[in-house]
Protein backbone atom coordinates (compact mmCIF):
# COMPACT_ATOMS: atom_id res chain seq x y z
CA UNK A 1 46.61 16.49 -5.60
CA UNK A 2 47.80 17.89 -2.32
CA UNK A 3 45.64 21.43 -0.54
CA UNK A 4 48.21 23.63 -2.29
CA UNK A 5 47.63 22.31 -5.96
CA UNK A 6 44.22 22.02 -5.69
CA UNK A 7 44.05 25.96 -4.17
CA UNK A 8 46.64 26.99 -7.24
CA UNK A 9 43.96 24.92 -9.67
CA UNK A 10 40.65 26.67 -8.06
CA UNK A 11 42.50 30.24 -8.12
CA UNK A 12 43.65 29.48 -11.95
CA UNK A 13 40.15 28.56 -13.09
CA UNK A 14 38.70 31.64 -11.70
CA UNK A 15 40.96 33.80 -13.38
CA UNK A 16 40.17 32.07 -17.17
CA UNK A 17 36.65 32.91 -15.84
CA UNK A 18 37.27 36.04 -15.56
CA UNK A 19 38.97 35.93 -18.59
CA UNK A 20 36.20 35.01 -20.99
CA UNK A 21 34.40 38.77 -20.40
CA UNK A 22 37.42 40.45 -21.31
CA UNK A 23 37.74 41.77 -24.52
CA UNK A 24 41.65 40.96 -25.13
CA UNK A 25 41.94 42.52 -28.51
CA UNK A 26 41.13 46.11 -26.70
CA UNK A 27 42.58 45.13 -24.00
CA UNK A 28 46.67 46.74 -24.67
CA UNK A 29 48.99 47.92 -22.58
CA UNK A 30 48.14 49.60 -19.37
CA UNK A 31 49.66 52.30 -16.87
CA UNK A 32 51.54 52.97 -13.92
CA UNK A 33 49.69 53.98 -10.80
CA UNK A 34 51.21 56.31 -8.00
CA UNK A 35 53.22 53.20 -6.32
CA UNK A 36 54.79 52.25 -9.53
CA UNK A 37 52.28 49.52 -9.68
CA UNK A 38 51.24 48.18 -13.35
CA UNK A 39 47.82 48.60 -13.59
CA UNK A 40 46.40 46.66 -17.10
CA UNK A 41 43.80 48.62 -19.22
CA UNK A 42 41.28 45.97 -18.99
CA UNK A 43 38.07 46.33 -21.68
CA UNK A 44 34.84 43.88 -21.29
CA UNK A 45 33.46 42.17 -24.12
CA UNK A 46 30.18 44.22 -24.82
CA UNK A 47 27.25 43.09 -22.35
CA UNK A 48 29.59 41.14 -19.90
CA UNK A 49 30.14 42.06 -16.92
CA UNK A 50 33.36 40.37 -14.70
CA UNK A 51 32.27 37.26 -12.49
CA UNK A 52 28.47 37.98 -13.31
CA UNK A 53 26.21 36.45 -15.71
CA UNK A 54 24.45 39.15 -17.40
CA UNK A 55 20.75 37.96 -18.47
CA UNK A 56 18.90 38.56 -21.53
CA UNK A 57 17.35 41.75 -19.50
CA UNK A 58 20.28 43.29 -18.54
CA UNK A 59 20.31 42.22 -14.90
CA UNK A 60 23.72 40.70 -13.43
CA UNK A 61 23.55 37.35 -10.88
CA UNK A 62 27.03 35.72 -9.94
CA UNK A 63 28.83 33.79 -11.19
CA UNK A 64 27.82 30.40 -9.28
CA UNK A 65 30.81 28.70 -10.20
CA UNK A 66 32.96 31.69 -9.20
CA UNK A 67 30.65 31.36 -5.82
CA UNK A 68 31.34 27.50 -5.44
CA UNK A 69 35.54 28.52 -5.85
CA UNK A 70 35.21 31.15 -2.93
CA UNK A 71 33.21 28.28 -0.70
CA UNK A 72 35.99 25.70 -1.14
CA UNK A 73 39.01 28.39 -0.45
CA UNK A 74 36.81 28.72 2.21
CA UNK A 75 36.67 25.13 3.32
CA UNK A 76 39.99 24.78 3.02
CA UNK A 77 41.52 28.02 5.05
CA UNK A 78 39.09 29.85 5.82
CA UNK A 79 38.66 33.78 5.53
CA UNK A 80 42.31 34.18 5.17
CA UNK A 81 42.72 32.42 2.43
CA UNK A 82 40.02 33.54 0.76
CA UNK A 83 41.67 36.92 1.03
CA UNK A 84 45.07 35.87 -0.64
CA UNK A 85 43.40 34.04 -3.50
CA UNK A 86 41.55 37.67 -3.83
CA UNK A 87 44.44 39.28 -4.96
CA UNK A 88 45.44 36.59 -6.85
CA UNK A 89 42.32 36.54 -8.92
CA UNK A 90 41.68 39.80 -9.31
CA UNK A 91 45.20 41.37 -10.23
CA UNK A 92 45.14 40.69 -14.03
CA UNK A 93 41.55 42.76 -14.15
CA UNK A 94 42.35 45.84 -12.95
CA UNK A 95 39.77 48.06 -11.56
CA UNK A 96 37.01 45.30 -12.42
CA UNK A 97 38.61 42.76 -10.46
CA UNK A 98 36.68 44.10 -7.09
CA UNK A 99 33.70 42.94 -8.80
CA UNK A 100 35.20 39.22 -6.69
CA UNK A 101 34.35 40.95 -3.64
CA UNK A 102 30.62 41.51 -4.18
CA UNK A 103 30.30 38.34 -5.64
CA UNK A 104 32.09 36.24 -2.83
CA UNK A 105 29.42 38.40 -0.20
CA UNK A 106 28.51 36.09 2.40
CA UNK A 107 30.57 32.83 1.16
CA UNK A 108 31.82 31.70 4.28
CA UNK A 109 32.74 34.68 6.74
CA UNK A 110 33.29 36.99 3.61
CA UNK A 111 31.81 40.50 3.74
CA UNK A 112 33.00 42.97 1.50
């Protein structure tokens, strides 16, 4: 698997991640945003919370796996990549999707 299938594989598995905390039967349709952009309506399953892992008490740690994706986009291009794979990942959650951000803090030389 050459850099560019293994980035495509790392950026697909954290977007089915992602995807198991949304709730994708309340999830319909979406809207337009001031640039035309489609913006989904994007619903969490109750008590999830989008690249965390909420425990039994309520608090949120991140995801380590989603952590261990942003190291190796990391490894492989650095910061920059790191930022395209971002938008990437995030895009199909909406306004959750920044949740990435907070999660990747300080993997490599990311700061949100």
């Amino acid at each position: 698997m050459n850099t560019e299938q293994l980035v495509y594989s790392l950026i697909k598995e954290a977007i089915e991640i992602g995807m198991k905390d949304v709730d994708l039967e309340k999830s319909k349709g979406g809207y337009q945003n001031m640039l035309g952009q489609g913006i989904p309506n994007i619903v969490m399953k109750p008590g999830r919370s989008l690249f965390y892992i909420v425990q039994s008490n309520g608090d949120e740690i991140p995801n380590s796996r989603i952590k261990e994706i942003g190291l190796k986009l990391h490894q492989f291009g650095g910061l920059q990549l790191m930022q395209q794979a971002y938008y990437d990942i995030i895009k199909p959650f909406g306004g959750h999707g920044p949740n990435l951000k907070w999660v990747w803090e300080n993997v490599g030389n990311w700061h949100p």
